[in-house]
PDB file of N, CA and C in Angstrom:
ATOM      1  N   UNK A   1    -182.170-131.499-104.983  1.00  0.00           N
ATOM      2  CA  UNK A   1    -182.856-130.836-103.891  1.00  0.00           C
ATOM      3  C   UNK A   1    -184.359-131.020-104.029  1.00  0.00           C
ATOM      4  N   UNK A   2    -184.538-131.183-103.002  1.00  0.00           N
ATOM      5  CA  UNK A   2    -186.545-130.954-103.119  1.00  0.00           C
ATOM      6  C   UNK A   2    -186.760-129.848-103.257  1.00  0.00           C
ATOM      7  N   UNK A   3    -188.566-129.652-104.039  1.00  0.00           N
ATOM      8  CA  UNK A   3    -188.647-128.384-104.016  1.00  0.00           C
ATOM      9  C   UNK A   3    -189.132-127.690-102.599  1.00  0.00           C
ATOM     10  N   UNK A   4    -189.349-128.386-101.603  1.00  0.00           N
ATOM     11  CA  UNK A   4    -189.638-127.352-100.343  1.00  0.00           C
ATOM     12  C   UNK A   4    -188.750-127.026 -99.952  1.00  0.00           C
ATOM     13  N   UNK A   5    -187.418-127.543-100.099  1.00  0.00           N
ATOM     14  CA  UNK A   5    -186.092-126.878 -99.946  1.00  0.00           C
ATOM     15  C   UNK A   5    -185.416-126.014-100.619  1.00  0.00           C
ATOM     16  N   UNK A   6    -186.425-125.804-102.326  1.00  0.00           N
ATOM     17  CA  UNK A   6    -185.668-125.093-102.738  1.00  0.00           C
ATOM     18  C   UNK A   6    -186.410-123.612-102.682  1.00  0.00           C
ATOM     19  N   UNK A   7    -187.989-123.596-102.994  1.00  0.00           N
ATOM     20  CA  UNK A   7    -188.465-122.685-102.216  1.00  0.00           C
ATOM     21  C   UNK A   7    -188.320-121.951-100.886  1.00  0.00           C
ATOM     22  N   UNK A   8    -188.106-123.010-100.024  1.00  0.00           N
ATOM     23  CA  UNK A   8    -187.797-122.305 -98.147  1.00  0.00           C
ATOM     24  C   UNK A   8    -186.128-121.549 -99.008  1.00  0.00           C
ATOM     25  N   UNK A   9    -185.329-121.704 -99.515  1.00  0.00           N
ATOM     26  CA  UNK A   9    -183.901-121.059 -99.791  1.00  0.00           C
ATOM     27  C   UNK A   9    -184.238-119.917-100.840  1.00  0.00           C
ATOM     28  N   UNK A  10    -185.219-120.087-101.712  1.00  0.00           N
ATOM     29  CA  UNK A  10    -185.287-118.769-102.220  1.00  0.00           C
ATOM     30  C   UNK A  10    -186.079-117.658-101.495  1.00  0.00           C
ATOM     31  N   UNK A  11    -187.161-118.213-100.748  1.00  0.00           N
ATOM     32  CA  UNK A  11    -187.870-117.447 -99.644  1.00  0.00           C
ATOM     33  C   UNK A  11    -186.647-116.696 -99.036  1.00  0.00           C
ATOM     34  N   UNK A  12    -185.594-117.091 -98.487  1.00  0.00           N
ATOM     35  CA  UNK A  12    -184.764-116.989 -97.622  1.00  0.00           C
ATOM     36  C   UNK A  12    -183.947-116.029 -97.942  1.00  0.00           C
ATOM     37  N   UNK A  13    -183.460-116.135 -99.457  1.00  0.00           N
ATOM     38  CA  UNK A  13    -183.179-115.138-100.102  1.00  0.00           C
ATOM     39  C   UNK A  13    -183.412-113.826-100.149  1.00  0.00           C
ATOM     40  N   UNK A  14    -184.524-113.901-100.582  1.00  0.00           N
ATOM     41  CA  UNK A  14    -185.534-112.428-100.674  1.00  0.00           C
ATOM     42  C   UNK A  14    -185.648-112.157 -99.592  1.00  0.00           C
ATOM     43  N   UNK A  15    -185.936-112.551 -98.393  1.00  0.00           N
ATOM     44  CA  UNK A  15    -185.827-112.091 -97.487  1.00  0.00           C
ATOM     45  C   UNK A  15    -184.755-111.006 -97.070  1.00  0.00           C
ATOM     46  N   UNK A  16    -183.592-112.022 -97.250  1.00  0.00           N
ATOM     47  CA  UNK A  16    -182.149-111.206 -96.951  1.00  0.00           C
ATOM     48  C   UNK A  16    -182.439-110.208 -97.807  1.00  0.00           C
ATOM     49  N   UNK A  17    -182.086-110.267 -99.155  1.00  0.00           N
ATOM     50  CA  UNK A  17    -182.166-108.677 -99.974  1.00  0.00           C
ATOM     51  C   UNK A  17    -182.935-107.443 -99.464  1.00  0.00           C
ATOM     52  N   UNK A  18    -184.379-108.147 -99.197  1.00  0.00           N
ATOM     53  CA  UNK A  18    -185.236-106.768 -98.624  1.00  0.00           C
ATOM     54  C   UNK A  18    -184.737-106.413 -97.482  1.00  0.00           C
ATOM     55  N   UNK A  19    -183.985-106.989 -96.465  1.00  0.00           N
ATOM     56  CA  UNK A  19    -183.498-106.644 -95.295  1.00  0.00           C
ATOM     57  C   UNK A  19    -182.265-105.615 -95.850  1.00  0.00           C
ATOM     58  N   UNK A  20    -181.267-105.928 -96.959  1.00  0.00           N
ATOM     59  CA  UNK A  20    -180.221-104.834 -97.438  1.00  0.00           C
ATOM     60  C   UNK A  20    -180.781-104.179 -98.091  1.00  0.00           C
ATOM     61  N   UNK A  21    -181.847-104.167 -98.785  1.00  0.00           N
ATOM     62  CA  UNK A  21    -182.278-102.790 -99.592  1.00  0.00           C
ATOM     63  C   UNK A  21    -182.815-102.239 -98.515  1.00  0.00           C
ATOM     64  N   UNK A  22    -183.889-102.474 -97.381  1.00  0.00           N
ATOM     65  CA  UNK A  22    -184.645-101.310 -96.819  1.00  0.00           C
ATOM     66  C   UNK A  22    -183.198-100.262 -95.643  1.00  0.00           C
ATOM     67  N   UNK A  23    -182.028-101.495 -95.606  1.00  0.00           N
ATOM     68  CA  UNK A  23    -180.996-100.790 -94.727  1.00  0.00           C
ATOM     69  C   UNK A  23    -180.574 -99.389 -95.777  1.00  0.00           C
ATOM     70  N   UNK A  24    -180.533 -99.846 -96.778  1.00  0.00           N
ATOM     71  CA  UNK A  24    -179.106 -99.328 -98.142  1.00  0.00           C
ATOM     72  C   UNK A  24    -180.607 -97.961 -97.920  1.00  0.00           C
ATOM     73  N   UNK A  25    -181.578 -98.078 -98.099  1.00  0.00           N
ATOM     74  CA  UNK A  25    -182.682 -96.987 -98.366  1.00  0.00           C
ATOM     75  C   UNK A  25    -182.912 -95.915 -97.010  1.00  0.00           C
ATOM     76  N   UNK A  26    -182.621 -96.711 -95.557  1.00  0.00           N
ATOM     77  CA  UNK A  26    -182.363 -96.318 -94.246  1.00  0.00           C
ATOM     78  C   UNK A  26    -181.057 -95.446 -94.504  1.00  0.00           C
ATOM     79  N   UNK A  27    -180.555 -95.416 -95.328  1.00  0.00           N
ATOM     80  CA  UNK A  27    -178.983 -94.662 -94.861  1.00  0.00           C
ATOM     81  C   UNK A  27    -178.756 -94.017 -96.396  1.00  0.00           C
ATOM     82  N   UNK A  28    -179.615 -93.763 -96.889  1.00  0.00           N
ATOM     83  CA  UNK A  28    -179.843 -92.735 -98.305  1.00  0.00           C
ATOM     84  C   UNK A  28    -180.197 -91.770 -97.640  1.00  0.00           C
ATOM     85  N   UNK A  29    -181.841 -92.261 -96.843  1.00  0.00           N
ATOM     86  CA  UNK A  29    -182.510 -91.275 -96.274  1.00  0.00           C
ATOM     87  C   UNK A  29    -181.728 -90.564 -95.056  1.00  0.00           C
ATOM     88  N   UNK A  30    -181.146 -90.801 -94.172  1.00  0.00           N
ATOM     89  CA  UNK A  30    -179.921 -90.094 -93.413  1.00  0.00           C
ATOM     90  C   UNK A  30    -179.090 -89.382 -93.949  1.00  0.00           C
ATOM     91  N   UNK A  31    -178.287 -89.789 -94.809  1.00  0.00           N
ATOM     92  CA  UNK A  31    -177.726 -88.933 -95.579  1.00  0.00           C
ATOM     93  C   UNK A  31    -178.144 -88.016 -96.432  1.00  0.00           C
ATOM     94  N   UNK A  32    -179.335 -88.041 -96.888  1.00  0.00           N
ATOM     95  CA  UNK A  32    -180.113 -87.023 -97.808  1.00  0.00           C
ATOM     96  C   UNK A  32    -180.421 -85.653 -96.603  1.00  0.00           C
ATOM     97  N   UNK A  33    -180.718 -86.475 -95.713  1.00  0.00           N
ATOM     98  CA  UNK A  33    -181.394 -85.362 -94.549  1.00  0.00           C
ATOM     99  C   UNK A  33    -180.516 -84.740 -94.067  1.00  0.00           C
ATOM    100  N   UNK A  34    -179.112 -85.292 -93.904  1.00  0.00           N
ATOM    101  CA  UNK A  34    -177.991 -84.292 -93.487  1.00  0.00           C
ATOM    102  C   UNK A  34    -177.507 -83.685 -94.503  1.00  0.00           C
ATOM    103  N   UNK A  35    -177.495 -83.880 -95.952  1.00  0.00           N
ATOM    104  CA  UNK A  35    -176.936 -82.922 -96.394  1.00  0.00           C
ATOM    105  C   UNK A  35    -177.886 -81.663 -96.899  1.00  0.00           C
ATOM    106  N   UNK A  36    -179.555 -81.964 -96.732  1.00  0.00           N
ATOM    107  CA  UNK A  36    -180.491 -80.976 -96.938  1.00  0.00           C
ATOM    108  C   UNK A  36    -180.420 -79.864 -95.575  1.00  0.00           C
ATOM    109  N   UNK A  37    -179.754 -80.840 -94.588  1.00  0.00           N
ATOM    110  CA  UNK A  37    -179.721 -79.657 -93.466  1.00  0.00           C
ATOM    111  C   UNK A  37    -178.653 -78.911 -93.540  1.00  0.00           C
ATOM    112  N   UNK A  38    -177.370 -79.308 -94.374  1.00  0.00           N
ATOM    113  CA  UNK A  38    -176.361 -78.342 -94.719  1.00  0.00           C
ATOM    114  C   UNK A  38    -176.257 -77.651 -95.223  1.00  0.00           C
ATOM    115  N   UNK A  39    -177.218 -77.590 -96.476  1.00  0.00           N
ATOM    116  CA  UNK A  39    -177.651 -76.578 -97.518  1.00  0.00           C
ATOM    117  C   UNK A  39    -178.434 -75.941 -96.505  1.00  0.00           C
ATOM    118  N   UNK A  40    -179.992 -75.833 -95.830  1.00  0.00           N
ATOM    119  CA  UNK A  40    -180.398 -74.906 -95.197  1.00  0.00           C
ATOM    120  C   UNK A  40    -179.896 -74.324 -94.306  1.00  0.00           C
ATOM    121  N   UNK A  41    -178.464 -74.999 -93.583  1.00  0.00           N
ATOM    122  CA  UNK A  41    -178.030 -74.000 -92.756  1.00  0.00           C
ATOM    123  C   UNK A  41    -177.505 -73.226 -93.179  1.00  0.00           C
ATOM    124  N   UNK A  42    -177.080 -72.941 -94.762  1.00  0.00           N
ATOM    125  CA  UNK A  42    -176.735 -71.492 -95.010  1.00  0.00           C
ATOM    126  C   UNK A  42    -177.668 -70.645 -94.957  1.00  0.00           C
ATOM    127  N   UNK A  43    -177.046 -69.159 -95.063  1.00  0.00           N
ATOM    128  CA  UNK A  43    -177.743 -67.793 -94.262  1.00  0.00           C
ATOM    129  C   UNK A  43    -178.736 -67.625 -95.759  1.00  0.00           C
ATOM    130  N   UNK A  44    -178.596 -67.815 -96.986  1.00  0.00           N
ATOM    131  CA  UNK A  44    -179.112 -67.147 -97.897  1.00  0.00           C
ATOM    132  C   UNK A  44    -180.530 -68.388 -98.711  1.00  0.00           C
ATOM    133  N   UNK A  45    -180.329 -69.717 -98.007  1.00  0.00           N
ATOM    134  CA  UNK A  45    -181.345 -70.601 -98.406  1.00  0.00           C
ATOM    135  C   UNK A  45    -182.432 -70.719 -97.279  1.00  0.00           C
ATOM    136  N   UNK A  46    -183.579 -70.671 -97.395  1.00  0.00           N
ATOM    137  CA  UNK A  46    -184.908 -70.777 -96.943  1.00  0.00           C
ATOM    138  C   UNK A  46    -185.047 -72.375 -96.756  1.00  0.00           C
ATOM    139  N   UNK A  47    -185.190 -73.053 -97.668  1.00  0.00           N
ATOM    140  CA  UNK A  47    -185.297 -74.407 -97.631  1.00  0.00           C
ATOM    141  C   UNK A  47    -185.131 -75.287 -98.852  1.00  0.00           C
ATOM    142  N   UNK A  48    -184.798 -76.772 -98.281  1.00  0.00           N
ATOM    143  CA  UNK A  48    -184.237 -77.533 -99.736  1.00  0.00           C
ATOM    144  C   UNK A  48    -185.004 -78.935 -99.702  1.00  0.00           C
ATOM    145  N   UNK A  49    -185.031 -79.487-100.596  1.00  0.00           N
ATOM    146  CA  UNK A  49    -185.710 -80.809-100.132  1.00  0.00           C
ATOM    147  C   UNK A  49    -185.559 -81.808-101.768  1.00  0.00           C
ATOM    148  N   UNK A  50    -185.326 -82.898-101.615  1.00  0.00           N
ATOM    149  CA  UNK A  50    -185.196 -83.520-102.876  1.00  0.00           C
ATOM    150  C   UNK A  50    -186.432 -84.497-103.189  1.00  0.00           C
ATOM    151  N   UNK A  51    -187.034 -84.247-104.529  1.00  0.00           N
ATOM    152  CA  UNK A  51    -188.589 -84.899-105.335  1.00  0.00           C
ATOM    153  C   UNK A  51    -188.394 -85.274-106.144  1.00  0.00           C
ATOM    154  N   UNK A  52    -188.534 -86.351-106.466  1.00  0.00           N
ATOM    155  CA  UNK A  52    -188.173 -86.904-108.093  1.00  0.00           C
ATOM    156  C   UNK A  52    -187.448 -86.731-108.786  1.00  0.00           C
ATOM    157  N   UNK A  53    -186.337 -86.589-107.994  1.00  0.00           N
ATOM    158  CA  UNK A  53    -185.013 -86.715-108.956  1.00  0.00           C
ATOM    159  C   UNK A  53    -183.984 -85.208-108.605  1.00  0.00           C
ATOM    160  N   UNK A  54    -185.348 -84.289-108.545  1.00  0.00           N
ATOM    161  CA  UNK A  54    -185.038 -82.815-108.321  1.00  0.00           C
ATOM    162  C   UNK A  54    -184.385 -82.329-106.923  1.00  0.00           C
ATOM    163  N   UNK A  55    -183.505 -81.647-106.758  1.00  0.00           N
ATOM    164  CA  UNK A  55    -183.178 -80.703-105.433  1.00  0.00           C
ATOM    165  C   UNK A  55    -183.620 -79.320-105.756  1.00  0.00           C
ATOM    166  N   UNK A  56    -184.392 -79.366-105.019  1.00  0.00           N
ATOM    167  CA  UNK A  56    -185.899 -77.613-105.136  1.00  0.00           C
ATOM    168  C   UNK A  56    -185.071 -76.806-103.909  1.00  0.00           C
ATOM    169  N   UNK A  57    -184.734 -75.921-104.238  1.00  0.00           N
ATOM    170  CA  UNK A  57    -183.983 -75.114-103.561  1.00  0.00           C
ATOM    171  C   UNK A  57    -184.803 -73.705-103.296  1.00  0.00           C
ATOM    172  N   UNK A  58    -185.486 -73.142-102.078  1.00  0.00           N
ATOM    173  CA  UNK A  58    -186.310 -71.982-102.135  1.00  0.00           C
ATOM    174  C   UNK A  58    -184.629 -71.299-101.369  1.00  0.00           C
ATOM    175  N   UNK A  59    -184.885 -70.413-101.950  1.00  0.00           N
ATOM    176  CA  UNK A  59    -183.758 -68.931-101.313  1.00  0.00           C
ATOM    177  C   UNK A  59    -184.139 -68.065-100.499  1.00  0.00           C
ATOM    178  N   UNK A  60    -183.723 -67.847 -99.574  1.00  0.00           N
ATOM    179  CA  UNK A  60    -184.408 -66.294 -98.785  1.00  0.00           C
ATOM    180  C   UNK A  60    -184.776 -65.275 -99.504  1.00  0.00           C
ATOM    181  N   UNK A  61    -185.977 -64.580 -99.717  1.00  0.00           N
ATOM    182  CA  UNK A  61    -186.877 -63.833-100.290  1.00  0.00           C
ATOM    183  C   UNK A  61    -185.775 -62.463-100.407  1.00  0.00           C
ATOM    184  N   UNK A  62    -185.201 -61.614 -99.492  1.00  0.00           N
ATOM    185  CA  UNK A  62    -184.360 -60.626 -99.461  1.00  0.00           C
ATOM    186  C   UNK A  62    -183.215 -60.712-100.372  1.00  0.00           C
ATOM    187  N   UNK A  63    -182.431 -61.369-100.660  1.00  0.00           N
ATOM    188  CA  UNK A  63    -180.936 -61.964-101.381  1.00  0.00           C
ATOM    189  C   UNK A  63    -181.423 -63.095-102.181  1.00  0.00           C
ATOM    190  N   UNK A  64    -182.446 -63.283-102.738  1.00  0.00           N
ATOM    191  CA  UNK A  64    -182.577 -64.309-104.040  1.00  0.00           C
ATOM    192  C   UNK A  64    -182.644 -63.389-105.215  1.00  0.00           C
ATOM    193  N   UNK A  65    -182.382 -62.168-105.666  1.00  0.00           N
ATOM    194  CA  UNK A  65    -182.122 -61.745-106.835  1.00  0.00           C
ATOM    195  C   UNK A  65    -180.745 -61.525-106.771  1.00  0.00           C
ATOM    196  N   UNK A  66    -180.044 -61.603-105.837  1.00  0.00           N
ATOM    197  CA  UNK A  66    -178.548 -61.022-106.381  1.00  0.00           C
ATOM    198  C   UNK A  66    -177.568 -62.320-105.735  1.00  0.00           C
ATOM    199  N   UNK A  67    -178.138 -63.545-105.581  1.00  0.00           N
ATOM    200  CA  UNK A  67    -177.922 -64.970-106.113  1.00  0.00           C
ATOM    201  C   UNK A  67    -177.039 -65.249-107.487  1.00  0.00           C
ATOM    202  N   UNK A  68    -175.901 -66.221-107.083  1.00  0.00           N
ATOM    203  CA  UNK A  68    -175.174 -66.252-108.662  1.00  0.00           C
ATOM    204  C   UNK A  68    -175.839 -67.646-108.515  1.00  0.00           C
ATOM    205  N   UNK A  69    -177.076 -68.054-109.404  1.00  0.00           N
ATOM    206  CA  UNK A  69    -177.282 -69.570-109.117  1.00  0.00           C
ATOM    207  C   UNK A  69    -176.516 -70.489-110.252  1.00  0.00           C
ATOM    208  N   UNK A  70    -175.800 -70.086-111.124  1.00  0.00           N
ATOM    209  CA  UNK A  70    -175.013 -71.014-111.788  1.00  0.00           C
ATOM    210  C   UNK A  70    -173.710 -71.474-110.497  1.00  0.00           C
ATOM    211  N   UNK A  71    -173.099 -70.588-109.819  1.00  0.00           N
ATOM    212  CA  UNK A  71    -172.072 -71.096-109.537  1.00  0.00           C
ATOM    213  C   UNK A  71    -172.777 -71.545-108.321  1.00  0.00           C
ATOM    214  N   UNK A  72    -173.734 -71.399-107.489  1.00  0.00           N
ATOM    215  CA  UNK A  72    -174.586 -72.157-106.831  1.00  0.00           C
ATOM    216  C   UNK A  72    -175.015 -73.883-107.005  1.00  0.00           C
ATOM    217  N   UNK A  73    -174.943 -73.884-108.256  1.00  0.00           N
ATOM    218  CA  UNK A  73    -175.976 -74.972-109.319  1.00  0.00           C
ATOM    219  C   UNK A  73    -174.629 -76.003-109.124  1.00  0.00           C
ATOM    220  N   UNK A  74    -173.179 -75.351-109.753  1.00  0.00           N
ATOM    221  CA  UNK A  74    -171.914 -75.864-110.113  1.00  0.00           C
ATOM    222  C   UNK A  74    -171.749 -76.816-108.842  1.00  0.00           C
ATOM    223  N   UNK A  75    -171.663 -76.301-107.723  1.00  0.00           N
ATOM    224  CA  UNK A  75    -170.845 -76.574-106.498  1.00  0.00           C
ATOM    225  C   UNK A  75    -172.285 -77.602-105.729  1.00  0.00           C
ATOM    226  N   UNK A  76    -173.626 -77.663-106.189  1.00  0.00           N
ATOM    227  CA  UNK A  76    -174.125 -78.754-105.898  1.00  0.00           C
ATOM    228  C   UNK A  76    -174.299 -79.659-106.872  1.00  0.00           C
ATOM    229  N   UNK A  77    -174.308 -79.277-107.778  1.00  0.00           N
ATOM    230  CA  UNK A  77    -174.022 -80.889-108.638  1.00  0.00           C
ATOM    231  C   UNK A  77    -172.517 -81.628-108.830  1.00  0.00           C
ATOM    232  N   UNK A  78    -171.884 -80.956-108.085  1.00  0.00           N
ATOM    233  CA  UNK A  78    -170.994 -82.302-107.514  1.00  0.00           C
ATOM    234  C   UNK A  78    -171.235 -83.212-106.489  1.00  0.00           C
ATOM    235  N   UNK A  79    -172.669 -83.201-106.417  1.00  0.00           N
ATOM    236  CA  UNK A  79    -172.931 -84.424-105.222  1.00  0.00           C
ATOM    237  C   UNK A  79    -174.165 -84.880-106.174  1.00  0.00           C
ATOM    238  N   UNK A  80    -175.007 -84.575-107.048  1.00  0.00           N
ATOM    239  CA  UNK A  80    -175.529 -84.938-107.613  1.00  0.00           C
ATOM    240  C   UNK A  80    -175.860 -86.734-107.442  1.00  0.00           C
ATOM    241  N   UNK A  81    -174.575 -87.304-107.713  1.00  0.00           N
ATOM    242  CA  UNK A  81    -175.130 -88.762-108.266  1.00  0.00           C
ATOM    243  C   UNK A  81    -175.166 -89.892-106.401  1.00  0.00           C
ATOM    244  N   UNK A  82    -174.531 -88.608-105.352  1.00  0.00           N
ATOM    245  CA  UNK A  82    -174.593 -89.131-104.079  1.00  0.00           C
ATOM    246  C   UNK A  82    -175.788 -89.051-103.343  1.00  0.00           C
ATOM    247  N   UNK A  83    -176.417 -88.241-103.612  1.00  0.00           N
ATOM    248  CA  UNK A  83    -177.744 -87.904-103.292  1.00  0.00           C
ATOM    249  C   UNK A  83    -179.200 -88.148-104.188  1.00  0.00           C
ATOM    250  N   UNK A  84    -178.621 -88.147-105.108  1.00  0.00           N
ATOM    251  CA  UNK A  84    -179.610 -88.771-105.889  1.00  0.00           C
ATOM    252  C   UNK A  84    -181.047 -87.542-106.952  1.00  0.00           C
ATOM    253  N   UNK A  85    -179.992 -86.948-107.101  1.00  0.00           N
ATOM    254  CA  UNK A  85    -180.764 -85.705-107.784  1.00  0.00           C
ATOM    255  C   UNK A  85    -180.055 -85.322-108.892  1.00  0.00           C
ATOM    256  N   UNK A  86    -180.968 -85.474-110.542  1.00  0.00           N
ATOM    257  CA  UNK A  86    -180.587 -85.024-111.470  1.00  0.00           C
ATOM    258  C   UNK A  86    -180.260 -83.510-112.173  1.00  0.00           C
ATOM    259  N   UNK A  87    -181.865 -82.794-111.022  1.00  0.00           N
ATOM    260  CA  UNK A  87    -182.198 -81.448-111.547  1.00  0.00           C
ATOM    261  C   UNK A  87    -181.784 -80.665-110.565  1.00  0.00           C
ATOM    262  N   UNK A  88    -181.251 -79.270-110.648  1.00  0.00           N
ATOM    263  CA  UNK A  88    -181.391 -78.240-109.273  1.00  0.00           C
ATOM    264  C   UNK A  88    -182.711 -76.935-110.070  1.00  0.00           C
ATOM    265  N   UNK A  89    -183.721 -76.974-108.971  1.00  0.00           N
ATOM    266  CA  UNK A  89    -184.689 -75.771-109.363  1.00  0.00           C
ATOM    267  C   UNK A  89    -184.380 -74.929-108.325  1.00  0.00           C
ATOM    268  N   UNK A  90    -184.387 -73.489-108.453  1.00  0.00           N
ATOM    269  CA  UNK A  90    -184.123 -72.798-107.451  1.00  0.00           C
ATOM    270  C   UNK A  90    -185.810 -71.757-107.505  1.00  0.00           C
ATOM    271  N   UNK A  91    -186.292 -72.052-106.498  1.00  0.00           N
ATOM    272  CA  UNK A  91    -187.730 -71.254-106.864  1.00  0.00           C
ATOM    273  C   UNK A  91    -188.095 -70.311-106.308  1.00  0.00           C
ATOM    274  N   UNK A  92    -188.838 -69.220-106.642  1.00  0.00           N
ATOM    275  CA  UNK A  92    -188.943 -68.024-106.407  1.00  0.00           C
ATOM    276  C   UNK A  92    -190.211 -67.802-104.837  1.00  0.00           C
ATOM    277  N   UNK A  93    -188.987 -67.785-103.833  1.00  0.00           N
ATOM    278  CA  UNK A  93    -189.761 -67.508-102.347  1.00  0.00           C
ATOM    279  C   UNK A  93    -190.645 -66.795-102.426  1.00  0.00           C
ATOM    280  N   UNK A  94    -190.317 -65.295-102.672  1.00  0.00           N
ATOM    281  CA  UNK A  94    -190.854 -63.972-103.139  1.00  0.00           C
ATOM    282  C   UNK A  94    -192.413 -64.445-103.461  1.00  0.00           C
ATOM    283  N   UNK A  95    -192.303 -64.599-104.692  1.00  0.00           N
ATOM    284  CA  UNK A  95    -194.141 -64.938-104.998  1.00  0.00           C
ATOM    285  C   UNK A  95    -194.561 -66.228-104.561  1.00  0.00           C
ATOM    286  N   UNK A  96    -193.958 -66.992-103.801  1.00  0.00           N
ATOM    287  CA  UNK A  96    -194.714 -68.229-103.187  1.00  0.00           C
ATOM    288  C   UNK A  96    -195.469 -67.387-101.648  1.00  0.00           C
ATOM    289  N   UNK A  97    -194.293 -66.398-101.389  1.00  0.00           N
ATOM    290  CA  UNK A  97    -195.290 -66.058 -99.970  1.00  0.00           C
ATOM    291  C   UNK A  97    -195.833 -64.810-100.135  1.00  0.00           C
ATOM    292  N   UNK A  98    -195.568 -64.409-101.158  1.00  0.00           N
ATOM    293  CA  UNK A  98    -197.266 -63.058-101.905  1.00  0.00           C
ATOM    294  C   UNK A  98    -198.294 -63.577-102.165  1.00  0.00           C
ATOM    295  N   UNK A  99    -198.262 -64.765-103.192  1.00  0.00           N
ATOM    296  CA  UNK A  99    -198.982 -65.113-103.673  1.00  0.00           C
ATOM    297  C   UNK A  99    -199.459 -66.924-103.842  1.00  0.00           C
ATOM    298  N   UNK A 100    -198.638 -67.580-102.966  1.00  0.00           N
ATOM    299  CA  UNK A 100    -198.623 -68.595-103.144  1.00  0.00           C
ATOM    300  C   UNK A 100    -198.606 -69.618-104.508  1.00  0.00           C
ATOM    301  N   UNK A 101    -198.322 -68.828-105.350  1.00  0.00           N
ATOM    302  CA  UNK A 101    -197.941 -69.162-107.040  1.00  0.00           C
ATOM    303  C   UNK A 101    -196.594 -69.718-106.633  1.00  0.00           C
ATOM    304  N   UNK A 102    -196.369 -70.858-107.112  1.00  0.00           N
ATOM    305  CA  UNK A 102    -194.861 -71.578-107.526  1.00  0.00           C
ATOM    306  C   UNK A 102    -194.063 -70.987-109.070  1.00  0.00           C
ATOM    307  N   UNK A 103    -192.925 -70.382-108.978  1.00  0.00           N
ATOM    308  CA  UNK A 103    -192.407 -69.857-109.930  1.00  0.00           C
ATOM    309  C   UNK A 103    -191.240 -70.844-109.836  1.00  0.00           C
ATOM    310  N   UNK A 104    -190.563 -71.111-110.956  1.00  0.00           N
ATOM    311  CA  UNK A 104    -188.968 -70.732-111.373  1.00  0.00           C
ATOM    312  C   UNK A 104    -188.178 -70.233-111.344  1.00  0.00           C
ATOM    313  N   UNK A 105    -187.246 -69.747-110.322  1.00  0.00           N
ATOM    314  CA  UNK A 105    -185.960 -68.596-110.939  1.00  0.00           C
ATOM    315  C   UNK A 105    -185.183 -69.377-112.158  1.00  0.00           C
ATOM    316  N   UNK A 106    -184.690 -70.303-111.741  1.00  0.00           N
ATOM    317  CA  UNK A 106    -183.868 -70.900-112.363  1.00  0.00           C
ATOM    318  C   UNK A 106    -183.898 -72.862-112.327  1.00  0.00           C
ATOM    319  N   UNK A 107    -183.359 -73.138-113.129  1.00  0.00           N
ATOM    320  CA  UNK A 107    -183.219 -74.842-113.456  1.00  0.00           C
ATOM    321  C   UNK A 107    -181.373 -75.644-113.817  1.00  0.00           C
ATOM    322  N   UNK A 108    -181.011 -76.116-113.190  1.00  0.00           N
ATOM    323  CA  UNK A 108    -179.684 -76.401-113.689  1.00  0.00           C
ATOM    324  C   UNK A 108    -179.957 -78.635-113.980  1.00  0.00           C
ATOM    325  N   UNK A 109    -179.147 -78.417-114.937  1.00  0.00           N
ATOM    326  CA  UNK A 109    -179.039 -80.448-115.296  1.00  0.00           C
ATOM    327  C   UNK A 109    -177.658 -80.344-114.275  1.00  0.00           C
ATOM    328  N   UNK A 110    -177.489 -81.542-113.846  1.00  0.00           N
ATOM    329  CA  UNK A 110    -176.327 -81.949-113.691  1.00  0.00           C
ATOM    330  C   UNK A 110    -176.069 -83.324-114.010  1.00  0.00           C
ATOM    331  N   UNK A 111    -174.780 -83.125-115.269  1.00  0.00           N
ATOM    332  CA  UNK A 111    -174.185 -83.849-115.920  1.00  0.00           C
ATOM    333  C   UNK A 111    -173.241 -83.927-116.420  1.00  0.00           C
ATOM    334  N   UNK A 112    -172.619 -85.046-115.890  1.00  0.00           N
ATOM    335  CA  UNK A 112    -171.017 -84.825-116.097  1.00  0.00           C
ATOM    336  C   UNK A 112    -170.820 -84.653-117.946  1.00  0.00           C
ATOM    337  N   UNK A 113    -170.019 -84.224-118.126  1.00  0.00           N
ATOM    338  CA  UNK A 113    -169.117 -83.929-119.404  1.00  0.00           C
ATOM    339  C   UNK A 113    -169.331 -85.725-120.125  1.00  0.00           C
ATOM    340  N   UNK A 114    -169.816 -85.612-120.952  1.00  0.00           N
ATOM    341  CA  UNK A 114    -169.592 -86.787-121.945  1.00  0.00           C
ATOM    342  C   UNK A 114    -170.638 -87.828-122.023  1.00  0.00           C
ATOM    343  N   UNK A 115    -172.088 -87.377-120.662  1.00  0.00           N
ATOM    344  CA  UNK A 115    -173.050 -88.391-120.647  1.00  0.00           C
ATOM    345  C   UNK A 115    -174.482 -87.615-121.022  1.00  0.00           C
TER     346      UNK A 115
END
């Protein structure tokens, strides 16, 4: 092969890939957004959103102390490796809108058994 033929075919290449990665990244982001809107449409979450790895979970200020966030934590890290989030933080509404201080309630890993 010549090399302007073999360049124009690897050009051609890369091309294609970035065309399936920015799709494969188009339909992460859809799916991330529908399942962040499933979590906020429950009555007791404020808002959710996934950052670096993390799903930051704010709770409604009224019913975030009597929250079971382990079995909360349990039942979303079974989507964990679909969505693309290692950590669940669940953070304290309460003093974000007293005080605009970012707290912690809680932190869960999710990881399967054996990794």
């Amino acid at each position: 092969m010549k090399p302007g033929v073999i360049s124009h075919f690897v050009a051609g290449f890369i091309a294609v890939f970035m065309i399936a990665s920015a799709d494969t990244a188009l339909a992460e982001s859809k799916a991330q957004k529908a399942f962040l809107e499933s979590i906020k449409a429950v009555s007791t979450i404020d808002d959710a959103h996934i950052s670096e790895g993390a799903l930051v979970i704010w709770p409604s200020p009224p019913v975030q102390g009597a929250l079971d966030y382990d079995v909360m934590a349990e039942k979303l890290c079974l989507e964990y490796k679909t969505y693309g989030y290692l950590v669940i933080w669940f953070m304290d509404s309460s003093k974000y809108r007293r005080s605009k201080e970012m707290a912690m309630l809680q932190s869960h890993v999710c990881l399967e058994d054996g990794q």
